[in-house]
Protein backbone atom coordinates (compact mmCIF):
# COMPACT_ATOMS: atom_id res chain seq x y z
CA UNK A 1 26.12 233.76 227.41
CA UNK A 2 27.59 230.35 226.46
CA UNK A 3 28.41 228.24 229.96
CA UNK A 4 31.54 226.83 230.45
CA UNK A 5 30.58 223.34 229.03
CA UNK A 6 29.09 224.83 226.02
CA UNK A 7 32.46 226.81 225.31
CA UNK A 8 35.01 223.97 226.22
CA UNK A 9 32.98 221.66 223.66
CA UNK A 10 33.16 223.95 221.19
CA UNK A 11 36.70 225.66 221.25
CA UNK A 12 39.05 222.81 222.67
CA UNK A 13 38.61 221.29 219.39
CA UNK A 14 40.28 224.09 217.62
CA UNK A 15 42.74 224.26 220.02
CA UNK A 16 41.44 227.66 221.55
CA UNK A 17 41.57 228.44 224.84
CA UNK A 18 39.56 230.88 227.29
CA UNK A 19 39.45 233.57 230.02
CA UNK A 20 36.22 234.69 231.70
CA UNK A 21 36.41 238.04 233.63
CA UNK A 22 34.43 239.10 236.14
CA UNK A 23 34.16 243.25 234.86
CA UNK A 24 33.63 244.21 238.58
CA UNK A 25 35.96 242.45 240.76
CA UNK A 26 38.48 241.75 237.97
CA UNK A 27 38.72 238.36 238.99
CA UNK A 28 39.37 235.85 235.88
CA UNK A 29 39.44 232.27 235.62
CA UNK A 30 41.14 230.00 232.86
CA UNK A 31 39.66 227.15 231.15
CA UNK A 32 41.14 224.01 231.73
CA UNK A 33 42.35 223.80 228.03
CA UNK A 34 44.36 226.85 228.88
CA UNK A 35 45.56 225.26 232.16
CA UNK A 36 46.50 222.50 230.08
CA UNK A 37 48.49 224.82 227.43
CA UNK A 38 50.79 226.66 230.18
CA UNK A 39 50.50 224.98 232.91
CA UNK A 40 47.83 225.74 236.09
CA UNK A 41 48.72 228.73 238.37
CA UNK A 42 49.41 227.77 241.81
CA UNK A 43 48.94 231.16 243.08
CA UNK A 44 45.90 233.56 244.38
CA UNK A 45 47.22 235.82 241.78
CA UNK A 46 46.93 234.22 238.27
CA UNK A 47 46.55 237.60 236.05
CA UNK A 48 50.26 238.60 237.74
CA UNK A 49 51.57 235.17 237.78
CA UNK A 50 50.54 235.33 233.62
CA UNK A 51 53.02 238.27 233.06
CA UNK A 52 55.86 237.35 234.75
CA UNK A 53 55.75 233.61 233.81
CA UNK A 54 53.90 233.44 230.58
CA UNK A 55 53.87 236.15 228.54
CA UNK A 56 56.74 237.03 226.60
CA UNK A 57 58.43 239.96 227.72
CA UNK A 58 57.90 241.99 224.26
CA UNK A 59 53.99 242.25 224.92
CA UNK A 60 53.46 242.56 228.93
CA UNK A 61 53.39 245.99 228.62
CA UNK A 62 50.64 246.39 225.72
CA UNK A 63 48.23 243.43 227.18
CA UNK A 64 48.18 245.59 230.56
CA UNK A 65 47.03 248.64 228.77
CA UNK A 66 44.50 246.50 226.66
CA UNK A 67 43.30 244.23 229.74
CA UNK A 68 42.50 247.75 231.82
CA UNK A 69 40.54 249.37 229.16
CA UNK A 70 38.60 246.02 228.85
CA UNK A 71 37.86 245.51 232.91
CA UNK A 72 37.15 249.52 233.56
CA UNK A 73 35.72 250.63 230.04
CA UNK A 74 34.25 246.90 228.18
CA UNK A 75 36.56 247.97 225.17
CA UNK A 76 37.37 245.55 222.85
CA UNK A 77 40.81 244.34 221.44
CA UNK A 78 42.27 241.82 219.85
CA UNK A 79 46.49 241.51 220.08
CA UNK A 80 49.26 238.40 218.55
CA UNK A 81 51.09 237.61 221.61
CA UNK A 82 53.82 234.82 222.63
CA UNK A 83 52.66 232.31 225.28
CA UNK A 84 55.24 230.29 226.89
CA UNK A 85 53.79 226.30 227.18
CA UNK A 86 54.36 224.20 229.89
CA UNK A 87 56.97 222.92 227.76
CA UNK A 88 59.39 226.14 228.17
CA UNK A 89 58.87 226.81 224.57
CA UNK A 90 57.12 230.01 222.91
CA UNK A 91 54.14 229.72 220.72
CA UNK A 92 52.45 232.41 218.71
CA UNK A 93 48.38 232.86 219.87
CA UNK A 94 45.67 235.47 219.01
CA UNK A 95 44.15 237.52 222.06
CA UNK A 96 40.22 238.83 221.37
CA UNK A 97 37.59 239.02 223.21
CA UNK A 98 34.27 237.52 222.68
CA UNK A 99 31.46 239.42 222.03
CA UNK A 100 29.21 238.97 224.25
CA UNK A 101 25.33 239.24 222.37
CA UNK A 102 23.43 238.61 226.32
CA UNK A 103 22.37 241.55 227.32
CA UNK A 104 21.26 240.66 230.57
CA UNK A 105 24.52 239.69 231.57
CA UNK A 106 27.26 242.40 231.30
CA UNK A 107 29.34 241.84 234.56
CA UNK A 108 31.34 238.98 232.46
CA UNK A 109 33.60 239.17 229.77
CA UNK A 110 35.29 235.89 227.65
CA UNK A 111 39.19 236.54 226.43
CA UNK A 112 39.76 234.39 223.72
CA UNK A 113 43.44 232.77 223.26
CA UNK A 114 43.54 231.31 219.89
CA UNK A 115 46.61 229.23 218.39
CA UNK A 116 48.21 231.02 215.39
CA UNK A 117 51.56 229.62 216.07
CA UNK A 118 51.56 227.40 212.58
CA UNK A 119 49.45 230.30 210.62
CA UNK A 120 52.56 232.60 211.63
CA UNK A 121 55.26 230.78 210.79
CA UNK A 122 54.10 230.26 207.57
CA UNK A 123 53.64 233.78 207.22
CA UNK A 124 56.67 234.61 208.15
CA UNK A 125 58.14 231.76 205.86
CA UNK A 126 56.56 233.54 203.23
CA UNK A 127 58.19 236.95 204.24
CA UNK A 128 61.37 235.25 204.36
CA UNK A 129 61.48 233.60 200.92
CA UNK A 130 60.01 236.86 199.28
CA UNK A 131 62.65 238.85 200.24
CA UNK A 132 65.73 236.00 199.53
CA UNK A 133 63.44 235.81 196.40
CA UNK A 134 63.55 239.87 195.91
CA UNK A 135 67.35 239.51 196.98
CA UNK A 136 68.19 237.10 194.72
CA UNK A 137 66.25 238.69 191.51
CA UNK A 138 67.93 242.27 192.46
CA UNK A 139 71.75 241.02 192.77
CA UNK A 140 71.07 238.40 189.87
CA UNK A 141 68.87 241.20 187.80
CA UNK A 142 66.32 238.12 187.59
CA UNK A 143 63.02 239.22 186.78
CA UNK A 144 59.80 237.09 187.02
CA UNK A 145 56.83 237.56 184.41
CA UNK A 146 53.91 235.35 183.35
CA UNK A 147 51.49 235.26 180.26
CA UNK A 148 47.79 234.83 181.03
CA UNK A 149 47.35 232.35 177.67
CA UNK A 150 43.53 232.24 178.12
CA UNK A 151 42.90 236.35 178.55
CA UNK A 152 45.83 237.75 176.55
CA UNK A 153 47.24 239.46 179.15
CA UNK A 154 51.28 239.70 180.70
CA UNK A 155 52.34 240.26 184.08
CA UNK A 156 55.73 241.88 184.68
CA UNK A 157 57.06 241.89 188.25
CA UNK A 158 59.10 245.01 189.25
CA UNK A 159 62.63 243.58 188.47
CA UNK A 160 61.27 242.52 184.78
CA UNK A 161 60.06 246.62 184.76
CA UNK A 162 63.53 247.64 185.72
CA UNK A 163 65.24 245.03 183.75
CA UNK A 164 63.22 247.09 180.65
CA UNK A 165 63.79 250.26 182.04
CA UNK A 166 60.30 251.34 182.50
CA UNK A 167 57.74 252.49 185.05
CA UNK A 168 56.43 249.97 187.79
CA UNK A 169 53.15 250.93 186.83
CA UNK A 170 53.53 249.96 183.05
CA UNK A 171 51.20 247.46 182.07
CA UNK A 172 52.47 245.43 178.84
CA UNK A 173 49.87 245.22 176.17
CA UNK A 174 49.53 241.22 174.72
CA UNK A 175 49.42 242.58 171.01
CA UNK A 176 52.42 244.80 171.43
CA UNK A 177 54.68 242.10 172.98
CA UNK A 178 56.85 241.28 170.50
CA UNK A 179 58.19 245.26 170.22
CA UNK A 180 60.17 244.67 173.48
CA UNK A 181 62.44 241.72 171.09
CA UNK A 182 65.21 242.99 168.65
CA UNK A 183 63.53 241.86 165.37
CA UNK A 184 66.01 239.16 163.62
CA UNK A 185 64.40 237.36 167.30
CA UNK A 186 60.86 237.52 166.50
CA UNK A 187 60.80 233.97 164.96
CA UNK A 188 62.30 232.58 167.97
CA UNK A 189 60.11 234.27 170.44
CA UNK A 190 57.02 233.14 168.69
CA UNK A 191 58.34 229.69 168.21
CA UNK A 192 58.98 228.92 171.79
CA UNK A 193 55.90 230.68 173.57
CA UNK A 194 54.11 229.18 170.91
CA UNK A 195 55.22 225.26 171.50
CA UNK A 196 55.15 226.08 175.52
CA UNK A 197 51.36 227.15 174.80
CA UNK A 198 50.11 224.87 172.78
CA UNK A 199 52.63 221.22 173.17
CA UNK A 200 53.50 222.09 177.05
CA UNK A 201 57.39 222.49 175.88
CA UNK A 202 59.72 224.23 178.16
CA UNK A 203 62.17 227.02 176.94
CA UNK A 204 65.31 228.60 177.83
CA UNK A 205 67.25 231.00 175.19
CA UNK A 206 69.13 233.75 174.62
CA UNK A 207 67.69 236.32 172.78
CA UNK A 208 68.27 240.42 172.28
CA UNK A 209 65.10 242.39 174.11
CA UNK A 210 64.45 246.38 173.55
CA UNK A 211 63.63 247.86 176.54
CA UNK A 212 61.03 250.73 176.66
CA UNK A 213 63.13 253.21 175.16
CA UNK A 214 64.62 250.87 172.24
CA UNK A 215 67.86 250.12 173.55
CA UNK A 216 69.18 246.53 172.79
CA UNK A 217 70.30 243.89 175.84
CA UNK A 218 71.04 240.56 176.15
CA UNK A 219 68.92 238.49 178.35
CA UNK A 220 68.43 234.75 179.06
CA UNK A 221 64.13 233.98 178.91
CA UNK A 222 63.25 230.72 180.60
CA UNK A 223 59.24 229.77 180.42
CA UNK A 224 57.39 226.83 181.36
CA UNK A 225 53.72 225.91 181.32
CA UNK A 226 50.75 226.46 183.86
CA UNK A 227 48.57 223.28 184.35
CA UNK A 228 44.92 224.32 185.69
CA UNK A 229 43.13 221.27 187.22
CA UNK A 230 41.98 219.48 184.16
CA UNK A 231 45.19 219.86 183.12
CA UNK A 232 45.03 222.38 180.66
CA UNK A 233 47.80 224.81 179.89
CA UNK A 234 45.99 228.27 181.06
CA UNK A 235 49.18 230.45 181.12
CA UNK A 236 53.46 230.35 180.90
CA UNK A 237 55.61 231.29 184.02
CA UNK A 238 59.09 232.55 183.61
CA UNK A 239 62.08 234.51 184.47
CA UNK A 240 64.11 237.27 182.23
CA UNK A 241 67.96 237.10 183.35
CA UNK A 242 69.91 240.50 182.24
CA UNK A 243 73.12 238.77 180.90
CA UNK A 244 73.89 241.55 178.51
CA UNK A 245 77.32 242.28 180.10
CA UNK A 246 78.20 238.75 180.18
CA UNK A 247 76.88 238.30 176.80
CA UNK A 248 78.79 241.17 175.77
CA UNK A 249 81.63 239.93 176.97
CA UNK A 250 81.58 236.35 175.53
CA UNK A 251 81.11 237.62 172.32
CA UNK A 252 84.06 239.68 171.83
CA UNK A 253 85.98 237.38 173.42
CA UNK A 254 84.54 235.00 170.99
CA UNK A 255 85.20 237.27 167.93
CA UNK A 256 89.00 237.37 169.49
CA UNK A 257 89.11 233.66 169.20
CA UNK A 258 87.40 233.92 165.91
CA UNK A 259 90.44 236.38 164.79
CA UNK A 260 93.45 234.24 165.93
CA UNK A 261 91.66 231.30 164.42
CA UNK A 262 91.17 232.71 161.73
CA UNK A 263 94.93 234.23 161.59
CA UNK A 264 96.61 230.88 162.85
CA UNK A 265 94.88 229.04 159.87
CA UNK A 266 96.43 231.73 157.35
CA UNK A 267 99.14 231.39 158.43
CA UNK A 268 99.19 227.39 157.95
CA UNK A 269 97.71 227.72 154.74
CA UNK A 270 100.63 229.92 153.67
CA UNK A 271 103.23 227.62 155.30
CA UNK A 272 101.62 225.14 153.03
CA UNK A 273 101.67 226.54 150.00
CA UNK A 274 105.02 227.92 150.30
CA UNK A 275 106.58 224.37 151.17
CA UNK A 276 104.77 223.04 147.86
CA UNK A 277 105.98 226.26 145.45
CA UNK A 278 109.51 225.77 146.60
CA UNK A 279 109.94 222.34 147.25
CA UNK A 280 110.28 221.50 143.55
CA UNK A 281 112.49 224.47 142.77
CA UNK A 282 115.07 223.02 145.20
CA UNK A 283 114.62 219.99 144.24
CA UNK A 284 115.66 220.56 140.74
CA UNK A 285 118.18 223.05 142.20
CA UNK A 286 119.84 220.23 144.48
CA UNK A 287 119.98 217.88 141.47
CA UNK A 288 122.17 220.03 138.85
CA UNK A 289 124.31 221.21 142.34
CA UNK A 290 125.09 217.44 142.45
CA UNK A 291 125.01 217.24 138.30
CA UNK A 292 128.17 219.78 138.60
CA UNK A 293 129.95 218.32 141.17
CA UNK A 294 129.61 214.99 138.85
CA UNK A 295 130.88 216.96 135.73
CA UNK A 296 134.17 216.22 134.50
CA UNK A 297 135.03 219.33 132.13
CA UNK A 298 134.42 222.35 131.94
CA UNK A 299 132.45 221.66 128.50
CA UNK A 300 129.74 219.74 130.57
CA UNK A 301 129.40 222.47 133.30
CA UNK A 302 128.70 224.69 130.90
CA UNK A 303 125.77 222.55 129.20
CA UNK A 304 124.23 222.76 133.03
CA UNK A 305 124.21 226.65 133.54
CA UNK A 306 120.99 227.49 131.22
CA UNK A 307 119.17 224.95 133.84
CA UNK A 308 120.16 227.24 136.66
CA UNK A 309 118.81 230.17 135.21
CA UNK A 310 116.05 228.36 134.40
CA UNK A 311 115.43 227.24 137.83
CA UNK A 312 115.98 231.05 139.04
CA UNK A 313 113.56 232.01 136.85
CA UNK A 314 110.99 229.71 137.90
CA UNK A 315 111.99 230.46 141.87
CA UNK A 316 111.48 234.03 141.07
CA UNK A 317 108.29 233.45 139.82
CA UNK A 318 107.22 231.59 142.89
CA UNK A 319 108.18 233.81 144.89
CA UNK A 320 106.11 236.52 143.00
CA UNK A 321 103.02 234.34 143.24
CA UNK A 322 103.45 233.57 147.12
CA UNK A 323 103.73 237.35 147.21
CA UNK A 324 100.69 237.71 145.55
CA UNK A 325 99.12 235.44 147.91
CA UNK A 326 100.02 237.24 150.96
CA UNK A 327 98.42 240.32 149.53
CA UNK A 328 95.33 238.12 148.73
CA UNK A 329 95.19 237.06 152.16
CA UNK A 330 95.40 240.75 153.87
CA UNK A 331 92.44 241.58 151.52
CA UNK A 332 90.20 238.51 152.51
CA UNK A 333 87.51 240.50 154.38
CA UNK A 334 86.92 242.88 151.50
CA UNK A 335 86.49 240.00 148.73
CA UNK A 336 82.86 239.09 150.90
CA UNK A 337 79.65 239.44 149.24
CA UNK A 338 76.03 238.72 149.41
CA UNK A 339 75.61 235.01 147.67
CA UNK A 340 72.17 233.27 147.43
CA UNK A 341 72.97 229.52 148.22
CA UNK A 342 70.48 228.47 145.72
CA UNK A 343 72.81 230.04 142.78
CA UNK A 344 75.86 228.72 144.60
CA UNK A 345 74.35 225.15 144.52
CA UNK A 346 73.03 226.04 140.82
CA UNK A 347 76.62 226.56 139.47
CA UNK A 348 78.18 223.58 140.90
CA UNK A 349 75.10 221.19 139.87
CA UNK A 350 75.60 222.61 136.54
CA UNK A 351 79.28 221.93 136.04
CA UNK A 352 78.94 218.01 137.77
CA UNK A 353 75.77 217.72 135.94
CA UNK A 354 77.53 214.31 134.18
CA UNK A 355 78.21 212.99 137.43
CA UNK A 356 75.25 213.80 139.38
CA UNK A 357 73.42 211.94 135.78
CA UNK A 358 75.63 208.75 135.58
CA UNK A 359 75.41 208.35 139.18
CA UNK A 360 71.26 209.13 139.26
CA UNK A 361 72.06 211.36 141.85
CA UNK A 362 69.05 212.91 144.00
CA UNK A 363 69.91 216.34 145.79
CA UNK A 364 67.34 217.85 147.93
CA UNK A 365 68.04 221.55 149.19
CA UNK A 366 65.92 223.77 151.81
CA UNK A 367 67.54 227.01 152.03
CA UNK A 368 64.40 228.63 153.53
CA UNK A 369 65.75 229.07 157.12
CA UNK A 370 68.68 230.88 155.69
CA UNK A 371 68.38 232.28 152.10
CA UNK A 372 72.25 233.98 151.48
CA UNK A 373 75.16 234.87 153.14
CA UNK A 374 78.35 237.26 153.04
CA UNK A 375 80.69 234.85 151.94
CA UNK A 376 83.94 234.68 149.14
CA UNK A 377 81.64 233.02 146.46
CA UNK A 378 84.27 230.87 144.96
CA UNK A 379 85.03 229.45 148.54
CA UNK A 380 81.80 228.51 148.94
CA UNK A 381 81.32 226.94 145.40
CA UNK A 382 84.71 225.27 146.04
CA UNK A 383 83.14 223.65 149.97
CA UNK A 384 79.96 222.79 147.73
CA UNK A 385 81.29 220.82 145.08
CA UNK A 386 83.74 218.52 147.02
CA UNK A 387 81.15 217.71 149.81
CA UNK A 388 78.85 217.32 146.96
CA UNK A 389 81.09 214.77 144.56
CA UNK A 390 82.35 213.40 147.59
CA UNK A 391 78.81 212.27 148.50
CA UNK A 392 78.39 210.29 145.40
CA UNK A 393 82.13 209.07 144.63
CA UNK A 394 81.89 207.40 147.85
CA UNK A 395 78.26 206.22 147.74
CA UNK A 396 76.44 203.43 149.13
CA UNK A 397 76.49 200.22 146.34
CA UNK A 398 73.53 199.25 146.98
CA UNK A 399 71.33 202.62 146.81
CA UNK A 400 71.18 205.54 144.64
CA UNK A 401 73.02 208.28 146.58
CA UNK A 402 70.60 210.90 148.17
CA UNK A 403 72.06 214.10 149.32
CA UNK A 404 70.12 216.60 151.66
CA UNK A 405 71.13 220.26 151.85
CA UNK A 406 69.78 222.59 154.31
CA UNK A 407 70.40 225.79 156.18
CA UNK A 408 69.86 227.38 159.79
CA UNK A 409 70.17 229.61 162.82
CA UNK A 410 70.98 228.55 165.86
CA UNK A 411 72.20 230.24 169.11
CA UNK A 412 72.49 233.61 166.60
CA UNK A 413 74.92 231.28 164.46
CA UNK A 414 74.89 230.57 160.70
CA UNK A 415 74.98 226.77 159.86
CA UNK A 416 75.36 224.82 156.21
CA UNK A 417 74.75 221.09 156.12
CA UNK A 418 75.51 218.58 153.77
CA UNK A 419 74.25 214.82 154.66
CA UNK A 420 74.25 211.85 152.36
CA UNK A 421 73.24 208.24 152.45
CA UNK A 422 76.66 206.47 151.41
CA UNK A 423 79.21 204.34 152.59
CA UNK A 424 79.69 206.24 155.85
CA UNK A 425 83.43 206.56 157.53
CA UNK A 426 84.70 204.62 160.54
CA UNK A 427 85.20 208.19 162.76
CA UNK A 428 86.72 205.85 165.54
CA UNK A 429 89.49 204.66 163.08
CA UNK A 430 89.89 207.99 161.16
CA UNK A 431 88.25 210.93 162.89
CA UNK A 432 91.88 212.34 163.89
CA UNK A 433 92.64 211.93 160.40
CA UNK A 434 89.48 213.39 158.89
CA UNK A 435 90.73 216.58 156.85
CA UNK A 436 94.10 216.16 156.80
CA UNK A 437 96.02 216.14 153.80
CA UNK A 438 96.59 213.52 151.29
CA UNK A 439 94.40 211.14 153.74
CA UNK A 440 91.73 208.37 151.99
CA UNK A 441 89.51 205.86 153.88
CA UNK A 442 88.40 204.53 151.02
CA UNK A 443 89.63 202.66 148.01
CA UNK A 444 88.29 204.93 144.99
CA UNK A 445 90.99 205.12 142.80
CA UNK A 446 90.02 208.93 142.06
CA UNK A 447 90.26 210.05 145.95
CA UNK A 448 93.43 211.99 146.51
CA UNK A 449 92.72 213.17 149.39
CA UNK A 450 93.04 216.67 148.94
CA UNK A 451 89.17 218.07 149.17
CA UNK A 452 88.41 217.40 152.82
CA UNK A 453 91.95 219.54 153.54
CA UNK A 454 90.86 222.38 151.43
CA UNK A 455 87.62 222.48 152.44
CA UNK A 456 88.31 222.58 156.12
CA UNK A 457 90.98 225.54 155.69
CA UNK A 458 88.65 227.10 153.57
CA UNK A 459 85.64 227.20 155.80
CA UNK A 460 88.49 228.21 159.05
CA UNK A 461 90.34 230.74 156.93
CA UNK A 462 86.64 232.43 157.25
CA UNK A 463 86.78 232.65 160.66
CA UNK A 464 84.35 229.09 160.75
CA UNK A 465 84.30 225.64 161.50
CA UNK A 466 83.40 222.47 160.23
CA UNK A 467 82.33 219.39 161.73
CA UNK A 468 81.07 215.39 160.92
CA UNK A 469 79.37 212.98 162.12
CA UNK A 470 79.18 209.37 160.27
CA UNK A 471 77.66 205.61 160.74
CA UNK A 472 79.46 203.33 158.60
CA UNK A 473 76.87 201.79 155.67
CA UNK A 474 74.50 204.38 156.75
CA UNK A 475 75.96 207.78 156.00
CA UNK A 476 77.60 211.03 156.64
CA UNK A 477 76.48 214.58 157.52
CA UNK A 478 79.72 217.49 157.43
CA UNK A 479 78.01 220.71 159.48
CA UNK A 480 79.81 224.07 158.61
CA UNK A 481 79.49 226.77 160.88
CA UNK A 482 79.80 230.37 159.07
């Protein structure tokens, strides 16, 4: 058995303290580290005094049962407890016994009192954020996952299982991951796990998943890299976030938008065209109105009436066309079609092939990223050619114009874009003036300032939208969202 010198050396340094019990008379005696924890007894009766003054309430009852069975039977135990220090505050300690390996002596036994306070607050830190963490991921439907990069293997916690709608005891398989993504997101699920494993780039998309049983959802996947020591990306940590209602939600409200857009510039259009069919027709009208009031006899009133009935005539047939253009317009949807933009681009190179020739013209297109579209194919010959001839009627004087053509997905949206190295336009000056009608920021002779206006009303009578951005003597790229 270890003497009192030998045991203060050795356990005062990790901040344990000690008992030693006399198994007969069931008197004890408290190391002076302990003394120095709670404070020393000053009473004949230190095992009572203990209880009432030092022990926590919660665990008096349970340390007398253990402490008996110990004195009258030498049965082990080992109990967490709260100590009150001389302090007044509560501390967390471990209560064992020591074994006691000298056989020769068995009248003594050594109670352990070992400080856990730190150990269980962190435990119990841990138990705390876990279940704000479990919370959180249930009333957020947040679910965590991570991709073992160097085994092949995924790790789904049991909100990501839910969030899927399968068993907590499915395991994913590595080569089967991408059947949990709708398809037309493959590309984008590959991309961004694959430039998180091997560049250390973060993600965060939205992206349709499938959960076990095929059915499509929304969700929002954020990932980030795993750093082992050497700094090596080993694995990707992130969280799935069901926003399929939400999703849901913003895009129909979107597509609303999309629809009184799309009506509000019809109806613009039409305002337009009707104010340029008629406004000639009552023109002339309002001249021979003031031609008769001028005449003088009846002989040169007379000479006037054939130009009234030609002006009905031509008011009536006007009117016929503006009709015709209504019923155009309620028949917009069903005039779509499948168009290749490589044919599109095709027809209108053909037909400016003299320009694109006197000008040495260079147009580079990459249509790999999107191939076609449902689109009215004249419209989109029609948004081709002005961007196009508007690239080289107001190119740079010093360089051959260049124009780059490419299009793209992004955020499930189809985009065209049109970029050139010309003279570039002063958006500060003109941006609010950009596509409005009969507006030049130029001084071509040939600009009329009519093919930004259709364009744009075009592209919105589609239900899209069409941007620019510009550097004066550097260039221009318009971006057209289908």
């Amino acid at each position: 058995m270890l003497n009192d010198l030998q045991l203060n050396s050795i356990l005062e340094d990790f901040d344990i303290a000690y008992w030693k019990v006399n198994l007969f008379s069931k008197n004890l005696s408290w190391s002076d580290h302990f003394n120095a924890l709670v404070g020393k007894p000053d009473t004949s009766e230190p095992f009572e005094y203990f209880l009432k003054e030092i022990l926590h309430p919660d665990y008096r009852y349970d340390f007398r049962i253990y402490f008996d069975k110990l004195t009258s039977q030498n049965e082990p135990f080992s109990l967490e407890l709260k100590l009150k220090l001389h302090n007044g505050k509560y501390r967390w300690f471990e209560c064992r016994n020591l074994k006691n390996k000298d056989h020769s002596n068995r009248e003594t036994a050594v109670l352990l009192f070992v400080n856990i306070h730190q150990a269980k607050r962190d435990q119990y830190t841990i138990e705390e954020n876990y279940f704000y963490y479990h919370e959180t991921a249930e009333m957020t439907s947040t679910g965590g996952w991570y991709v073992d990069t160097l085994h092949k293997n995924i790790y789904w916690d049991n909100v990501t299982k839910k969030i899927v709608n399968c068993p907590l005891d499915y395991q994913p398989a590595y080569e089967e991951r991408l059947k949990f993504y709708a398809p037309e997101h493959h590309q984008r699920v590959l991309s961004s796990f694959e430039k998180c494993e091997k560049y250390g780039i973060p993600f965060k998309i939205e992206l349709k998943m499938l959960s076990l049983h095929q059915k499509e959802f929304w969700v929002r996947a954020t990932g980030k890299p795993v750093y082992n020591e050497e700094q090596e990306i080993v694995g990707i940590r992130g969280v799935y976030q069901d926003i399929d209602e939400n999703k849901n939600n913003e895009l129909n409200l979107q597509n609303s938008l999309d629809i009184i857009a799309t009506q509000n510039s019809r109806l613009f259009n039409f305002a337009h065209v009707v104010s340029h069919h008629l406004r000639s027709h009552s023109s002339n009208l309002s001249l021979i109105v003031e031609l008769l009031k001028e005449a003088k006899t009846d002989a040169d009133k007379l000479e006037l009436l054939p130009n009234v009935v030609d002006i009905a005539d031509n008011l009536d047939a006007a009117i016929s066309q503006l009709n015709e253009i209504v019923n155009k317009q309620s028949l917009l949807s069903k005039n779509r079609r499948i168009i290749k933009f490589e044919d599109a681009l095709s027809g209108v190179m053909a037909s400016t092939s003299s320009l694109i020739n006197r000008e040495n013209a260079k147009i580079v297109a990459e249509f790999n990223a999107l191939e076609e579209i449902s689109y009215i194919s004249e419209y989109l010959e029609s948004i081709l050619l002005n961007l196009i001839t508007n690239a080289i009627k107001y190119k740079h004087p010093g360089r051959k114009p260049v124009i780059y053509i490419q299009t793209y997905i992004e955020n499930d949206k189809e985009y065209l874009e049109i970029s050139d190295n010309g003279m570039g336009i002063d958006l500060d000056q003109y941006g609010d003036k950009m596509f409005g009608m009969y507006k030049t920021f130029h001084s071509n002779p040939e600009a009329k300032g009519i093919g930004l206006f259709i364009t744009k009303n075009q592209v919105e009578t589609l239900g899209g939208s069409i941007s620019v951005t510009s550097t004066v003597d550097v260039g221009t790229t318009f971006k057209i969202k289908f």
